[in-house]
N, C-alpha and C. Protein backbone atom coordinates (compact mmCIF):
# COMPACT_ATOMS: atom_id res chain seq x y z
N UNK A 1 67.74 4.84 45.67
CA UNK A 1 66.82 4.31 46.67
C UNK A 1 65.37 4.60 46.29
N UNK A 2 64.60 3.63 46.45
CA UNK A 2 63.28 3.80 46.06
C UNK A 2 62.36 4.41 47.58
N UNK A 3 61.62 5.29 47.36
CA UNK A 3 60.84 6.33 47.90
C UNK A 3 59.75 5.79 48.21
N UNK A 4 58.87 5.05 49.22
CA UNK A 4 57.66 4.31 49.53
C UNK A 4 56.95 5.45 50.36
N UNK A 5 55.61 5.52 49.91
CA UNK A 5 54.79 6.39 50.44
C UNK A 5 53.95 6.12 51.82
N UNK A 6 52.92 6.39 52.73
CA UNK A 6 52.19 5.66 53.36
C UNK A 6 50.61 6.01 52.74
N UNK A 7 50.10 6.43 52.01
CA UNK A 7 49.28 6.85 51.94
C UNK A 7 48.92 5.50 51.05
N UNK A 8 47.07 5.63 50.73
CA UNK A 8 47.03 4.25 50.33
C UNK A 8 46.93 4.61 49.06
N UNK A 9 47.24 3.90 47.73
CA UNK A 9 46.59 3.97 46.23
C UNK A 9 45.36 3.75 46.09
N UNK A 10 44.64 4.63 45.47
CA UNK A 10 43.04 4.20 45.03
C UNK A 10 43.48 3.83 43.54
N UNK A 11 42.37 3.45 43.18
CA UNK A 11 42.59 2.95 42.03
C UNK A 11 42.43 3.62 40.46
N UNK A 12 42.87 3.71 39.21
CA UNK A 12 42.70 4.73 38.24
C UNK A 12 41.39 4.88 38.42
N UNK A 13 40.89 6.06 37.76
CA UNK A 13 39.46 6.59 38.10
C UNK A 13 38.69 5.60 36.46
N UNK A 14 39.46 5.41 35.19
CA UNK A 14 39.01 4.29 34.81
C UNK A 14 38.39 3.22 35.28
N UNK A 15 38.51 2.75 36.39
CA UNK A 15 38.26 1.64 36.63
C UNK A 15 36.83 1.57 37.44
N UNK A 16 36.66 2.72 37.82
CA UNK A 16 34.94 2.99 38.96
C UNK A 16 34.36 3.59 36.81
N UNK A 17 34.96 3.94 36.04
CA UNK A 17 34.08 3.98 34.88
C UNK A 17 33.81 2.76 34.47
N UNK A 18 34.96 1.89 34.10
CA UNK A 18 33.67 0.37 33.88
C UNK A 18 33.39 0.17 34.75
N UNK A 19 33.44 -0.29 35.65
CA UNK A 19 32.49 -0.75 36.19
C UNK A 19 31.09 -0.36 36.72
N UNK A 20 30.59 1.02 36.36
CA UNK A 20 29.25 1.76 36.31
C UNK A 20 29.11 1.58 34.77
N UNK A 21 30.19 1.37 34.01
CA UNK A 21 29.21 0.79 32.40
C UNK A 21 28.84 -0.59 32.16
N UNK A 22 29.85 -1.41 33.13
CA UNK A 22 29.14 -2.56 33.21
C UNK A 22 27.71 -3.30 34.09
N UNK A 23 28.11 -2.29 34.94
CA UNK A 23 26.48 -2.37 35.69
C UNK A 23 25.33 -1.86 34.90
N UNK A 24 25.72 -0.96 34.13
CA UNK A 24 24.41 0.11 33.34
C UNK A 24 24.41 -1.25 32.25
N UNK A 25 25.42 -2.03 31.60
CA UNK A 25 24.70 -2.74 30.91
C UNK A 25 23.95 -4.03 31.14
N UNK A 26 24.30 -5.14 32.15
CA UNK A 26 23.36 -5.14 32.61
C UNK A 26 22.12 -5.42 33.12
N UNK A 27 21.99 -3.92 33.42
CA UNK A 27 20.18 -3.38 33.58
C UNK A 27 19.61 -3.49 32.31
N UNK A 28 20.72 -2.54 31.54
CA UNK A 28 19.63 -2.80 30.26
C UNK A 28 19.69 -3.75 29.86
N UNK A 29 20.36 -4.84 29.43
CA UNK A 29 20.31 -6.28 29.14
C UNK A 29 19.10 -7.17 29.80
N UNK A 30 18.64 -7.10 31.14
CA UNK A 30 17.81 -7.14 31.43
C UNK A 30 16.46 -6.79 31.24
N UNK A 31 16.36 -5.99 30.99
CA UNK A 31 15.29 -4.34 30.26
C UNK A 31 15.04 -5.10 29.14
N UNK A 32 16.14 -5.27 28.33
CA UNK A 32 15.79 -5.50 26.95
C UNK A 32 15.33 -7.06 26.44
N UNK A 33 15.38 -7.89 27.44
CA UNK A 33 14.57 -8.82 27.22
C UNK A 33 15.46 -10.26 28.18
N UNK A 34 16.66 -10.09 28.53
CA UNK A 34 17.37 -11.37 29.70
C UNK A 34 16.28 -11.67 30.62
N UNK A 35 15.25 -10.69 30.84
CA UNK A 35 14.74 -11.01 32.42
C UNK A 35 13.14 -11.53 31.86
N UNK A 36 12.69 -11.46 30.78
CA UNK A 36 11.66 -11.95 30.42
C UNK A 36 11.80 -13.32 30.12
N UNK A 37 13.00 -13.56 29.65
CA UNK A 37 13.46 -15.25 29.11
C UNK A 37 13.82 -15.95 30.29
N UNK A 38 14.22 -14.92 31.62
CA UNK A 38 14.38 -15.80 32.59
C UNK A 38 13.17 -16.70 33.21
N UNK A 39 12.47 -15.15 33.29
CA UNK A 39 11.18 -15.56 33.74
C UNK A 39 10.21 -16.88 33.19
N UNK A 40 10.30 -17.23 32.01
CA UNK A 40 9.83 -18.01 31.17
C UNK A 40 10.75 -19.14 31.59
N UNK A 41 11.84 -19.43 31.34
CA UNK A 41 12.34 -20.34 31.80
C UNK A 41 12.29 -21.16 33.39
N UNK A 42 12.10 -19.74 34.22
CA UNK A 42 11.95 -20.42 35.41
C UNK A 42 10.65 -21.08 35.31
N UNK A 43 9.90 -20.36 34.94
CA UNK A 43 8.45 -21.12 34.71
C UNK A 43 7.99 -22.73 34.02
N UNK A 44 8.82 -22.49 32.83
CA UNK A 44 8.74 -24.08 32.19
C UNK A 44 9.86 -25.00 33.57
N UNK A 45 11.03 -24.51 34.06
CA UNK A 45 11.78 -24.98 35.11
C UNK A 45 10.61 -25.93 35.81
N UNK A 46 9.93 -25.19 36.68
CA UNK A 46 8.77 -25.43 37.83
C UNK A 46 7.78 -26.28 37.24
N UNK A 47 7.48 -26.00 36.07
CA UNK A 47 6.11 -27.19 35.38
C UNK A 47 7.33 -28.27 35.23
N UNK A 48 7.88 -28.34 34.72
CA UNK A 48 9.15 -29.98 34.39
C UNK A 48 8.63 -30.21 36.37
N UNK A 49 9.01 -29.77 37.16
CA UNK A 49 9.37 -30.18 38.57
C UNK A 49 8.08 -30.73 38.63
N UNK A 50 7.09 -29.64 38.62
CA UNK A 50 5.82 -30.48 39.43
C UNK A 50 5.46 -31.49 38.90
N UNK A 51 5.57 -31.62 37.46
CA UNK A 51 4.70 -33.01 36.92
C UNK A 51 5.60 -33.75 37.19
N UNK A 52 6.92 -34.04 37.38
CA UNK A 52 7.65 -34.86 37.70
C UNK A 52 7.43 -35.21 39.30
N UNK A 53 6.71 -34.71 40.14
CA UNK A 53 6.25 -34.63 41.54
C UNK A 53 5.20 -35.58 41.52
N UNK A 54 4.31 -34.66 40.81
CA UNK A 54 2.80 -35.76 40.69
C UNK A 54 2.81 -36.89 39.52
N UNK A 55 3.68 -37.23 38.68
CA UNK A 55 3.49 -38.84 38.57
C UNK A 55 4.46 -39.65 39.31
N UNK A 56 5.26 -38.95 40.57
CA UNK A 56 5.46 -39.99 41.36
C UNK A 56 4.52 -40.01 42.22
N UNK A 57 4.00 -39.28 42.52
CA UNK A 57 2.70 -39.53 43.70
C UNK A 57 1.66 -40.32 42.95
N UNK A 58 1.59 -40.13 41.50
CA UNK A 58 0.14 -40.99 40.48
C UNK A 58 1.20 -41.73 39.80
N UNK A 59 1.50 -42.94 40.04
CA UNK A 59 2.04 -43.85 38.95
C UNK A 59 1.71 -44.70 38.11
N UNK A 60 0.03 -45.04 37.98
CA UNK A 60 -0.55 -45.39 37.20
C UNK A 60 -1.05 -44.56 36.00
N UNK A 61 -0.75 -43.37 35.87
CA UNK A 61 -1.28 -42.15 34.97
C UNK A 61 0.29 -41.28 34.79
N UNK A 62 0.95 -41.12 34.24
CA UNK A 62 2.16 -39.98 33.88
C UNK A 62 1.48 -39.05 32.51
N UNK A 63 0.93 -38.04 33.21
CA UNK A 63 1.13 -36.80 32.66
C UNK A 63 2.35 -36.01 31.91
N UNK A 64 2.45 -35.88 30.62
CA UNK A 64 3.96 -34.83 30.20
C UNK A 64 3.28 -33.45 30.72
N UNK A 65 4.73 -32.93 31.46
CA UNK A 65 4.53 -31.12 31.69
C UNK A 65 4.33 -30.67 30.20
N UNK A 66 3.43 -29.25 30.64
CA UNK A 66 2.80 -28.87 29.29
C UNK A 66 3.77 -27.96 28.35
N UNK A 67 3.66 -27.81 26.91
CA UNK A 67 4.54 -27.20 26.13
C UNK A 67 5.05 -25.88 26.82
N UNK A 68 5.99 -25.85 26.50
CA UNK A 68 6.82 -24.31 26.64
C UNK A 68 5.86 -23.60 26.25
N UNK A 69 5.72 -23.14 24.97
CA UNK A 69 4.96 -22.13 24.63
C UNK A 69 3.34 -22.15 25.26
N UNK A 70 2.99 -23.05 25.70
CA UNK A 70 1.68 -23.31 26.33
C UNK A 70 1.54 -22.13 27.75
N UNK A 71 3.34 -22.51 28.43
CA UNK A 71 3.51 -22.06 29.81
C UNK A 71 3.87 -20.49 29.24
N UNK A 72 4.11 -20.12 28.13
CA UNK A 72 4.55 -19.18 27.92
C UNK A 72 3.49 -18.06 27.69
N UNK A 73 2.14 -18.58 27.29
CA UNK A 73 1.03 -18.16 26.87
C UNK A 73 -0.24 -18.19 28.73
N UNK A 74 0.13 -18.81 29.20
CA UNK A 74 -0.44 -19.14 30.51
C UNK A 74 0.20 -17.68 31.08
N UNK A 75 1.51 -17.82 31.18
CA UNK A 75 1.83 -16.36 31.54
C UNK A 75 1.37 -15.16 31.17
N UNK A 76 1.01 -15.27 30.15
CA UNK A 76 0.80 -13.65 29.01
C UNK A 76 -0.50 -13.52 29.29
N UNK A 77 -1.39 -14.54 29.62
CA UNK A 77 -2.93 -14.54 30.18
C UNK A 77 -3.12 -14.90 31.51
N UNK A 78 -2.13 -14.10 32.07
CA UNK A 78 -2.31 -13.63 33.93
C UNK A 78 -2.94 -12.35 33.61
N UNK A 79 -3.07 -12.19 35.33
CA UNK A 79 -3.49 -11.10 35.32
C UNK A 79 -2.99 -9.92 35.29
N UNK A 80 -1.45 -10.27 35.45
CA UNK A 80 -0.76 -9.06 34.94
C UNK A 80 -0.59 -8.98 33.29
N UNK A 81 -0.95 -9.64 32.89
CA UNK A 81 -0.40 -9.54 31.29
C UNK A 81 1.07 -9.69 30.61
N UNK A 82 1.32 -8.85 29.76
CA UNK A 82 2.69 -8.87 29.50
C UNK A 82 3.72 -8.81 30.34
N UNK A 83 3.10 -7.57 31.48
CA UNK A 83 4.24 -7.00 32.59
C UNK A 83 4.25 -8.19 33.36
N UNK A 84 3.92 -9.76 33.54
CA UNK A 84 4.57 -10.49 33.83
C UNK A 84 5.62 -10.81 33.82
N UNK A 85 5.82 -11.17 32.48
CA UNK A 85 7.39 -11.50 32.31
C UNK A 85 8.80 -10.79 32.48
N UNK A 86 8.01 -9.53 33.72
CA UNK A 86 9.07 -8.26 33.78
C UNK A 86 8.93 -8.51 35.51
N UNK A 87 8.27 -9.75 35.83
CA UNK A 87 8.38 -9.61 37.34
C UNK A 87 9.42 -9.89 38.14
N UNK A 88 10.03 -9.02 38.98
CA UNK A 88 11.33 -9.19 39.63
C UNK A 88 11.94 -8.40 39.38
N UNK A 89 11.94 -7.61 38.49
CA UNK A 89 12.44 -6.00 37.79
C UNK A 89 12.84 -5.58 38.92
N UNK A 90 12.47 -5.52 39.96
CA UNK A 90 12.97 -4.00 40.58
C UNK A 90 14.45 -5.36 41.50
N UNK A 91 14.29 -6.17 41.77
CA UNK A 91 15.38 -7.28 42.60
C UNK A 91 16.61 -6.89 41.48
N UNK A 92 16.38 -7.08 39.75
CA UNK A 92 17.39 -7.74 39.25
C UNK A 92 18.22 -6.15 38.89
N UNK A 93 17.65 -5.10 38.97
CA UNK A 93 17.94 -3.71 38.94
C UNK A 93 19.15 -3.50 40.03
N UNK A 94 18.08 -3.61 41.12
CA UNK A 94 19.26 -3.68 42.64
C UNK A 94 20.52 -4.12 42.28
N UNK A 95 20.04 -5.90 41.68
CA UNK A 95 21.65 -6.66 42.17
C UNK A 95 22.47 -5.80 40.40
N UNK A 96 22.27 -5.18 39.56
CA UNK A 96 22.82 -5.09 38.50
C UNK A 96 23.28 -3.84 39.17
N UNK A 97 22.80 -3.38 40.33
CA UNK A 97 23.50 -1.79 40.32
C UNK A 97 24.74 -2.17 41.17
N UNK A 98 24.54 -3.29 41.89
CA UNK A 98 25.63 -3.42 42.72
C UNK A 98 26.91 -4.52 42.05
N UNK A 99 26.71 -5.34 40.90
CA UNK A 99 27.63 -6.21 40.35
C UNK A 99 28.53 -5.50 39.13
């Protein structure tokens, strides 16, 4: 006869270890440069949108959104500088500690 307990099973203690090594990586994946390329991307994202906004509002004139690297350099000459492309750091930290 098989012996059933009531108590509940937690789970191997392996398993709360990855998953705090997969959160720790990541952060640093982020750190190490995911969240700067995001940033850049969302950015060229938003220039594609708007000029695609304003030559439907100007349809006698179509403007191309400006080069990537243009938007990429527009960034780097804010006023935050480099630590731009690190903005949101502390959001993508949070959700990496909790995924």
């Amino acid at each position: 006869p098989t012996v059933v307990s009531s108590t509940a099973v937690s789970p191997p203690p392996h398993v709360f270890r990855n998953l705090a090594r997969g959160s720790a990586l990541k952060m640093i994946a982020d750190l190490g440069g995911g969240l700067p390329f995001e940033v850049w991307k969302s950015s060229v994202v938003m220039e594609h949108i708007n000029a695609n906004k304003s030559s439907k509002q100007q349809q006698q004139q179509q403007k191309p959104p400006s080069n990537d690297f243009l938007i990429l350099q527009r960034i780097l000459n804010s006023d935050r500088g480099i630590a731009a492309l690190w903005s949101g750091c502390s959001a993508r930290m949070v959700e990496g500690l909790f995924s």
